[in-house]
N, C-alpha and C. Protein backbone atom coordinates (compact mmCIF):
# COMPACT_ATOMS: atom_id res chain seq x y z
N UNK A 1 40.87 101.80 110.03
CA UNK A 1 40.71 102.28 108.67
C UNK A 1 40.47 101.09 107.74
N UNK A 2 39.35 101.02 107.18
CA UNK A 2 39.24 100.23 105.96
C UNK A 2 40.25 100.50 104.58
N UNK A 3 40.21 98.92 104.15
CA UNK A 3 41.18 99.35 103.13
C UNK A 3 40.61 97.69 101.97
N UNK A 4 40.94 97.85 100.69
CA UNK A 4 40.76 96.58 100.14
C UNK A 4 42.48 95.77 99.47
N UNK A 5 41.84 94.62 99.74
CA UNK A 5 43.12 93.97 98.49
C UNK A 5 42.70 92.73 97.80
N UNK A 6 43.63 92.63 96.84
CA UNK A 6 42.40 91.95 95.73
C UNK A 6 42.46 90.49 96.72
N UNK A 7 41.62 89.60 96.26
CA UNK A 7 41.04 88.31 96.49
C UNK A 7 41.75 86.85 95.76
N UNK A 8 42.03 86.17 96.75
CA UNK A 8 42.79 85.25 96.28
C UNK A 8 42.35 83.73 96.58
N UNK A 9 42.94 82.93 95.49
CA UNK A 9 42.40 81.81 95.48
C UNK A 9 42.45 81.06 97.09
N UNK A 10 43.41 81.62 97.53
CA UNK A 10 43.53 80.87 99.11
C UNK A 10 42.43 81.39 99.76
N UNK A 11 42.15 82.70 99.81
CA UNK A 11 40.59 82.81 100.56
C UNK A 11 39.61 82.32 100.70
N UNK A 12 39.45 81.28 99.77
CA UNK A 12 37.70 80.63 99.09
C UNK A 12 37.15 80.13 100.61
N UNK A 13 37.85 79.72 101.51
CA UNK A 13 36.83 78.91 102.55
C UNK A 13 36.70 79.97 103.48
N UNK A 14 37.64 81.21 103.47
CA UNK A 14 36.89 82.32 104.30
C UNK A 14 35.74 83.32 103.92
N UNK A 15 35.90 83.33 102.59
CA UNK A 15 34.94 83.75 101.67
C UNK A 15 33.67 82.76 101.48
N UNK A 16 33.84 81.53 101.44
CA UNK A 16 32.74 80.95 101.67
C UNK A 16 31.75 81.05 102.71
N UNK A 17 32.39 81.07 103.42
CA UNK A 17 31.71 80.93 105.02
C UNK A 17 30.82 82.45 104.88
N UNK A 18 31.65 83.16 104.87
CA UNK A 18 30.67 84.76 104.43
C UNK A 18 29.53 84.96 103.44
N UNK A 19 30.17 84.15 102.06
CA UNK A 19 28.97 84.21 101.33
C UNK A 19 27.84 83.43 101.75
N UNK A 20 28.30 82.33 102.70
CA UNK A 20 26.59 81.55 103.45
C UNK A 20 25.77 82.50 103.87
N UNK A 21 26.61 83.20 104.32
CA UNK A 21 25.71 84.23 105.28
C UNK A 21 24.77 84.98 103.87
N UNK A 22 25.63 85.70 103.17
CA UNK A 22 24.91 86.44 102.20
C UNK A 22 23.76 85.64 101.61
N UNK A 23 23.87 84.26 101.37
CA UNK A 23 22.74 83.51 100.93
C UNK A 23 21.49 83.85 101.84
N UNK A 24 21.89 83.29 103.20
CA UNK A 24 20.90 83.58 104.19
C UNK A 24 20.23 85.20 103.95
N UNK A 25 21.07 85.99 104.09
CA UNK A 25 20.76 87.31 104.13
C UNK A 25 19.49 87.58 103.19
N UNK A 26 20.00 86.93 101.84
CA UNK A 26 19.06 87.04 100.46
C UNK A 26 17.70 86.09 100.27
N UNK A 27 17.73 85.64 101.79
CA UNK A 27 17.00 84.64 101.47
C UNK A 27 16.62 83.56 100.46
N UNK A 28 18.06 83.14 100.40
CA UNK A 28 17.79 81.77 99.16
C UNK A 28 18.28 80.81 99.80
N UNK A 29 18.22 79.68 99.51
CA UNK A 29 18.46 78.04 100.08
C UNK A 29 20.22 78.43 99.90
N UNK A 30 20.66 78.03 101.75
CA UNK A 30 22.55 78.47 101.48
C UNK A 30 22.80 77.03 100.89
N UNK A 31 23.91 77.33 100.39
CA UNK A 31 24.86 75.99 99.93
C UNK A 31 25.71 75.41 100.72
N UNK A 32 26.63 74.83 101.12
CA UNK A 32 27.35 74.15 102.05
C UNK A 32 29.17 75.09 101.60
N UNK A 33 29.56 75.26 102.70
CA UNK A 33 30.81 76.16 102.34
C UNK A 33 31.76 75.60 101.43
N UNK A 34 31.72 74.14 101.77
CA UNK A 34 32.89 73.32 100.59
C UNK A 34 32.21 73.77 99.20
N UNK A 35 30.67 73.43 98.93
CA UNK A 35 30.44 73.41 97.62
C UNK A 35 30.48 75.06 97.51
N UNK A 36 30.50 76.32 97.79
CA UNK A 36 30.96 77.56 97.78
C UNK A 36 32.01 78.09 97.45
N UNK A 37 32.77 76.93 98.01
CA UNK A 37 34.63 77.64 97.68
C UNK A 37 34.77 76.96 96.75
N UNK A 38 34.03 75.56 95.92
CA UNK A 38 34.23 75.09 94.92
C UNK A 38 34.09 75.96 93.94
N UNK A 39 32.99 76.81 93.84
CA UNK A 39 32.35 77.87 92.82
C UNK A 39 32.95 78.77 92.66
N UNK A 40 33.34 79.38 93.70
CA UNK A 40 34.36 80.17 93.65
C UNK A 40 35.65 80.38 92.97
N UNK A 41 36.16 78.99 93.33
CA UNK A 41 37.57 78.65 92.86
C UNK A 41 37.39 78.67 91.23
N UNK A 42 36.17 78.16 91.05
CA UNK A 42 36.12 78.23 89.05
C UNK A 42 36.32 79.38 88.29
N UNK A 43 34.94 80.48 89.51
CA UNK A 43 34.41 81.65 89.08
C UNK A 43 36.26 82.21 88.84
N UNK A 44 37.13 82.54 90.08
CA UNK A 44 38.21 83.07 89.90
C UNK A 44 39.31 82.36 88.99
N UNK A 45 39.10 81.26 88.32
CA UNK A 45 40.01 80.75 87.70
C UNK A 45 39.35 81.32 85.86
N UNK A 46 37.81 81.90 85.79
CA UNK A 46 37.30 82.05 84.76
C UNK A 46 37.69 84.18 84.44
N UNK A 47 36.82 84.38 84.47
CA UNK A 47 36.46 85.86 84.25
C UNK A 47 36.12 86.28 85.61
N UNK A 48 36.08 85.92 86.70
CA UNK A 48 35.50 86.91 87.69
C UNK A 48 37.02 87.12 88.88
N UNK A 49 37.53 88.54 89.37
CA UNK A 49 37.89 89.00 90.49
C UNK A 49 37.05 89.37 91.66
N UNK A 50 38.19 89.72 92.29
CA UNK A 50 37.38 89.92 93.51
C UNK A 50 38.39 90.49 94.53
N UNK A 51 37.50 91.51 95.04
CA UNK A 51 37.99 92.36 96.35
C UNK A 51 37.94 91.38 97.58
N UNK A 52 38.92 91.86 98.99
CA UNK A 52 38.52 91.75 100.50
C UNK A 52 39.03 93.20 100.55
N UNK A 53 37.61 93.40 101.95
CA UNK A 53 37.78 94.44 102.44
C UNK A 53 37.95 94.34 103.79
N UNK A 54 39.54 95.04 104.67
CA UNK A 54 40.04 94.93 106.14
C UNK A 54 40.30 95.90 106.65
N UNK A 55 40.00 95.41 107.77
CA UNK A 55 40.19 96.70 109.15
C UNK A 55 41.76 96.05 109.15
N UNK A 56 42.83 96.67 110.52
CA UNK A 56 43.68 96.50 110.72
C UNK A 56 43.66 94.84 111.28
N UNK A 57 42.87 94.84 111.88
CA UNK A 57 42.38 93.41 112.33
C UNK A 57 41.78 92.51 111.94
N UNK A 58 40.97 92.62 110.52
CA UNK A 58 40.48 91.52 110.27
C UNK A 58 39.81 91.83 108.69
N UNK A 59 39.87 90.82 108.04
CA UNK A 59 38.87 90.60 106.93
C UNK A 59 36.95 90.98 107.29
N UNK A 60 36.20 92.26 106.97
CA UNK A 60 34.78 92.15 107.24
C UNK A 60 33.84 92.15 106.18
N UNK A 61 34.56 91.79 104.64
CA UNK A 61 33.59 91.59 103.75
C UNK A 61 34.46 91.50 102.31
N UNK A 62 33.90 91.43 101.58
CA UNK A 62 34.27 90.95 99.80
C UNK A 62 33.51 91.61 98.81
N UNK A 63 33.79 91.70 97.34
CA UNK A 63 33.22 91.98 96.79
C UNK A 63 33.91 90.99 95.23
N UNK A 64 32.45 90.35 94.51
CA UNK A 64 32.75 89.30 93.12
C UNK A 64 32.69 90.20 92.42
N UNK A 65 33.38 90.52 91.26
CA UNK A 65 32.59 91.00 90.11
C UNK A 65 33.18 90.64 88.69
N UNK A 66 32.46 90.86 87.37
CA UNK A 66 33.66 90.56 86.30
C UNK A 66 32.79 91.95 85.38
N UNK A 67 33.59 91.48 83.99
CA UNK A 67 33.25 92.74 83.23
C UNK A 67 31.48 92.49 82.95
N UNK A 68 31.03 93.56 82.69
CA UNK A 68 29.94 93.38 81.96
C UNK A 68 29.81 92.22 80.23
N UNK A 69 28.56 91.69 80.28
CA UNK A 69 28.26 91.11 78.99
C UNK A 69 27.61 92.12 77.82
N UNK A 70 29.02 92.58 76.97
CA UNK A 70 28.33 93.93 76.23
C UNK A 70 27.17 93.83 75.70
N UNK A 71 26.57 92.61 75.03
CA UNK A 71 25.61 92.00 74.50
C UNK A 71 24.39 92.57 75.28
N UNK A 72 24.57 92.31 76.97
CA UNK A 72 22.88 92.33 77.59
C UNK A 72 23.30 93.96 78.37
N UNK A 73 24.20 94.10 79.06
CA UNK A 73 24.53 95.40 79.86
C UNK A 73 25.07 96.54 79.15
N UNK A 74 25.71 96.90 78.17
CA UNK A 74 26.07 97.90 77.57
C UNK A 74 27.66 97.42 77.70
N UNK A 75 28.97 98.06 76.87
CA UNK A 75 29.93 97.97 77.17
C UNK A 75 31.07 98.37 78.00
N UNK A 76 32.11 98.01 78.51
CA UNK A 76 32.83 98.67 79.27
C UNK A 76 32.17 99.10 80.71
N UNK A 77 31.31 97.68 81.45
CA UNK A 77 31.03 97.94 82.43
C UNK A 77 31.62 97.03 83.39
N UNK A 78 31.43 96.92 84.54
CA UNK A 78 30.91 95.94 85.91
C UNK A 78 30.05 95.48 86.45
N UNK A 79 29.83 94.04 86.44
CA UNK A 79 29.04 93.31 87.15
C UNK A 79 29.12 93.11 88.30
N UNK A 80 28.54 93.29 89.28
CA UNK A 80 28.73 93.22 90.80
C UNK A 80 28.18 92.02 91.35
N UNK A 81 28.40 90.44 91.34
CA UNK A 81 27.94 89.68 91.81
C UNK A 81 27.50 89.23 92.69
N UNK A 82 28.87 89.58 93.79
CA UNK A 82 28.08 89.79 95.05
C UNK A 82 29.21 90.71 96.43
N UNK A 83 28.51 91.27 96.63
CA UNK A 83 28.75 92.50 97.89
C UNK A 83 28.28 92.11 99.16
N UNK A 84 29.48 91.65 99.96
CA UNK A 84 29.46 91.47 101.61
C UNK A 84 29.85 92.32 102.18
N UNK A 85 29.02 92.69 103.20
CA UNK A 85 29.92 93.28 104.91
C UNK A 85 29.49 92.11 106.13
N UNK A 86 29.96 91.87 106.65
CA UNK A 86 29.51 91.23 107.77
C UNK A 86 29.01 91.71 108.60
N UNK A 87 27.99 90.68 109.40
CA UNK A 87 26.73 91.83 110.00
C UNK A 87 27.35 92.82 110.96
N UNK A 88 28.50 91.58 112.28
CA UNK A 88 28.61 92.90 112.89
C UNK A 88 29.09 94.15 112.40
N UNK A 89 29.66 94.78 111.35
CA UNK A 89 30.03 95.51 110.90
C UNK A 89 29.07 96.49 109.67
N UNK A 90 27.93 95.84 109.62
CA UNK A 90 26.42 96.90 109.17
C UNK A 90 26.48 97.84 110.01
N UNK A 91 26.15 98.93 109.20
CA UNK A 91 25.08 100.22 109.96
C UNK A 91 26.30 100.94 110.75
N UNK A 92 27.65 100.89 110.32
CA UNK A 92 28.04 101.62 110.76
C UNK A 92 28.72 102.69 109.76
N UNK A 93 28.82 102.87 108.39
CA UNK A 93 29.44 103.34 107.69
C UNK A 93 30.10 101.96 106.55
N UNK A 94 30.24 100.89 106.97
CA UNK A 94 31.37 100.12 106.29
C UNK A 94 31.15 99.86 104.87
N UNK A 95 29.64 99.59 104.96
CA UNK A 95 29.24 99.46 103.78
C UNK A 95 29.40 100.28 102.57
N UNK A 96 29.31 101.45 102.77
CA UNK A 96 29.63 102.48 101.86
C UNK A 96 31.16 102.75 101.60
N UNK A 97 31.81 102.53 102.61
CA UNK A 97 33.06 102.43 102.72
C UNK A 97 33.68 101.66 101.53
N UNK A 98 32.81 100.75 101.76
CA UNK A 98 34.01 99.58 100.98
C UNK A 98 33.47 100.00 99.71
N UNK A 99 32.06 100.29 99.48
CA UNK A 99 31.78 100.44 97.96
C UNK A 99 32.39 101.57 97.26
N UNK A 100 33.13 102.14 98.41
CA UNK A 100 33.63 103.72 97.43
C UNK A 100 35.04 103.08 97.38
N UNK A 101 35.57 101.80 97.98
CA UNK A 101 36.97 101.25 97.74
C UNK A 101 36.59 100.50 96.11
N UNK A 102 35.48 99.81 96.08
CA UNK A 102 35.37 99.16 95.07
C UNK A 102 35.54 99.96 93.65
N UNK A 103 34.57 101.20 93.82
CA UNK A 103 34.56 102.39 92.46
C UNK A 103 36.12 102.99 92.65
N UNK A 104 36.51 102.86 93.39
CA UNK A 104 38.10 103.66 92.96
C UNK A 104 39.33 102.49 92.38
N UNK A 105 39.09 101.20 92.84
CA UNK A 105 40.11 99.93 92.77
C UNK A 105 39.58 99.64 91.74
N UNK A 106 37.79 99.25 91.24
CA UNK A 106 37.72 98.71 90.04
C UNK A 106 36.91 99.61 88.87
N UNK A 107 35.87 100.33 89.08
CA UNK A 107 35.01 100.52 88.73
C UNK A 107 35.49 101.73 87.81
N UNK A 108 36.31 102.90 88.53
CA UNK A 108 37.09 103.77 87.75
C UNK A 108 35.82 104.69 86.83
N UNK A 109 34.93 105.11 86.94
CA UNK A 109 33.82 105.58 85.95
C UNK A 109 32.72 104.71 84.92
N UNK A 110 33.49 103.64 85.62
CA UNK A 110 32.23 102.84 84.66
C UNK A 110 30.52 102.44 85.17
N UNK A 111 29.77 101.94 84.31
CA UNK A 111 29.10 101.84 84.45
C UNK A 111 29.35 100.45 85.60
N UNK A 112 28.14 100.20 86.47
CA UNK A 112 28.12 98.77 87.65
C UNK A 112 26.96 98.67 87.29
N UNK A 113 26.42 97.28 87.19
CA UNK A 113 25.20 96.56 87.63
C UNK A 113 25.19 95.60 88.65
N UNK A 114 24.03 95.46 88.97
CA UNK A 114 24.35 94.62 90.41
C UNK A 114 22.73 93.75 90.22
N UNK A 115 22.36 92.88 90.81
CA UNK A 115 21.38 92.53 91.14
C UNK A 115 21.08 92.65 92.99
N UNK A 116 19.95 92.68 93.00
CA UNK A 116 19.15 92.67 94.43
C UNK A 116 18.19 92.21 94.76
N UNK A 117 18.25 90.69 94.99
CA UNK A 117 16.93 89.93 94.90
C UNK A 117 15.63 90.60 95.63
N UNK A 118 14.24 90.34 95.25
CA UNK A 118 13.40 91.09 96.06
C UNK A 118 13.62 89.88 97.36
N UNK A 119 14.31 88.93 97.46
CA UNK A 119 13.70 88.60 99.52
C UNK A 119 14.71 89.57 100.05
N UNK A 120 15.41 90.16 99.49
CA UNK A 120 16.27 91.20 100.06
C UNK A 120 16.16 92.54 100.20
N UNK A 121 15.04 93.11 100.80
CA UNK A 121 14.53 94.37 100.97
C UNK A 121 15.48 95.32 101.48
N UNK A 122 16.95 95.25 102.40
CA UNK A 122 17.77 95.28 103.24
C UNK A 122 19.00 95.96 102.02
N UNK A 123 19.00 94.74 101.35
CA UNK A 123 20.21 94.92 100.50
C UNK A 123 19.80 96.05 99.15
N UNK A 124 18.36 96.07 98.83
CA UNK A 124 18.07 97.28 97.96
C UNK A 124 18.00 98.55 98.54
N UNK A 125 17.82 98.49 99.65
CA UNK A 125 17.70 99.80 100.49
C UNK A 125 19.13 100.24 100.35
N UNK A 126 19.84 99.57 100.51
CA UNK A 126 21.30 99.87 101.06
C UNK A 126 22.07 100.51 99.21
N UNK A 127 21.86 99.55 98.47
CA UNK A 127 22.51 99.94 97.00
C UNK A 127 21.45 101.58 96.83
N UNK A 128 20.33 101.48 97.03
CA UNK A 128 19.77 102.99 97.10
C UNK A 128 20.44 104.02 97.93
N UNK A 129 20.73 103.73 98.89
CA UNK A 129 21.52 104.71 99.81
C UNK A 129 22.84 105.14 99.31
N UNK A 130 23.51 104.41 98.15
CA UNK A 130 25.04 104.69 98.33
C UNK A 130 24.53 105.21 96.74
N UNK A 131 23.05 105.51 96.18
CA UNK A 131 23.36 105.68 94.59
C UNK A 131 23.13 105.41 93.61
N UNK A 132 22.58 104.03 93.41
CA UNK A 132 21.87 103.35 92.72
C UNK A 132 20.90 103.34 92.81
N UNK A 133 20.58 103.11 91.24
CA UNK A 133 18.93 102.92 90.84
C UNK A 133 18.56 101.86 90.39
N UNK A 134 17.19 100.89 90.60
CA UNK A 134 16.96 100.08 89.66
C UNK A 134 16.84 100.39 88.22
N UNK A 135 16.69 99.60 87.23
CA UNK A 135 16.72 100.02 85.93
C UNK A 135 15.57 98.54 85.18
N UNK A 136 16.13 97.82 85.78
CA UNK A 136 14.71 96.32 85.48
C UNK A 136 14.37 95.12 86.56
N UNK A 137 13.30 94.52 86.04
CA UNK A 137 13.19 93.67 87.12
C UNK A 137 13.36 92.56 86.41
N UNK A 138 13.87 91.21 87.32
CA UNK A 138 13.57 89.86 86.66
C UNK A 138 12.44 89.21 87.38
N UNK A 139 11.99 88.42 86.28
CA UNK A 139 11.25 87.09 86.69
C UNK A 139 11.58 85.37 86.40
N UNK A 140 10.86 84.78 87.12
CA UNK A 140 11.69 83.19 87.14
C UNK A 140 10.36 82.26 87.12
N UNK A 141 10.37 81.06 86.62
CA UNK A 141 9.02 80.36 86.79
C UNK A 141 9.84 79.06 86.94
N UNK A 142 9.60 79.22 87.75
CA UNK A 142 10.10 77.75 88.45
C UNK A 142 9.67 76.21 88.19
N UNK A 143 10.72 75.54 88.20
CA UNK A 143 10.48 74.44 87.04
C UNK A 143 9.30 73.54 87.50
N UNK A 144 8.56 73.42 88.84
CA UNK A 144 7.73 72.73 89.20
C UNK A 144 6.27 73.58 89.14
N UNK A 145 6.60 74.58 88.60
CA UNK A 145 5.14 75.70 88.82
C UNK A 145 4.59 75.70 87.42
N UNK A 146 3.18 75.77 87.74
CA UNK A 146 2.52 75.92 86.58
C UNK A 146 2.15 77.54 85.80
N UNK A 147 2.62 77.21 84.94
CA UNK A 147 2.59 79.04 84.02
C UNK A 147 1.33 79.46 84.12
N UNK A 148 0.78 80.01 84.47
CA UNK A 148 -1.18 81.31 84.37
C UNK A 148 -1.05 81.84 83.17
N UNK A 149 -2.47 81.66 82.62
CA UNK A 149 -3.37 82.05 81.67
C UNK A 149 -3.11 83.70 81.76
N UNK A 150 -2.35 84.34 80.76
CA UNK A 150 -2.85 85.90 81.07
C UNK A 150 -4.12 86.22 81.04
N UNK A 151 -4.99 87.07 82.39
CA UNK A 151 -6.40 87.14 81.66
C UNK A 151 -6.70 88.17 81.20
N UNK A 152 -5.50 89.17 80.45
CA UNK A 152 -5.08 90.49 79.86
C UNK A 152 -5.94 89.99 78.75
């Protein structure tokens, strides 16, 4: 039986090690686990909590989040930073599992936002499956790239 409990500063290097993976997963350049649990340790010393989610046997994923920025998201929400299962534990139910631990432990009726990078085709499929909708997209211009002429 899955179950969550909140997230603690002693976790950061088991949580790190997981979030490498999620980097990988998202396809972005991973970070090194020390500099991970460093970020971590801030993020939880600032505004952000955080779930683990366990079988009887083991820790198989996490969840970051803090309140929404009423300013850009609306008020009285959740930000979902970032949402792990570990692979072996995909595709069997867990995933949804834990996200219906997350809406009952944090979320309580509120509004969630989440991001889902596009190299992550995997991870939008999956926030679609349990419910979610996109609502916008971002863009980034990267500091070595040259900006295009609209030819609008």
């Amino acid at each position: 039986m899955l179950r969550s409990r909140s997230l603690r500063v002693s976790d950061r290097a088991r949580i790190a090690v997981r979030n490498r993976q999620l980097q990988i997963d998202e396809g972005a350049d991973a970070m090194e686990p020390a500099d991970i649990a460093l970020r971590l340790e801030r993020w939880l010393a600032g505004r952000y909590d955080g779930l683990i989610f366990e079988t009887e046997a083991e820790p198989i994923g996490y969840a970051l989040f803090c309140p929404t920025d009423p300013d850009l998201k609306g008020a009285d929400g959740i930000y979902l930073r970032q949402f792990f299962i570990a692979p072996e534990y995909r595709r069997a139910g867990n995933g949804g599992a834990a996200f219906r631990l997350f809406l009952e432990a944090v979320v309580r009726g509120r509004r969630v936002v989440l991001e889902a990078l596009e190299s992550n085709p995997g991870g939008q499929a999956f926030w679609r499956s349990v419910g979610l909708r996109p609502y916008s997209r971002a863009f980034e211009l990267l500091p070595d790239a040259e900006p295009t002429r609209d030819s609008a």
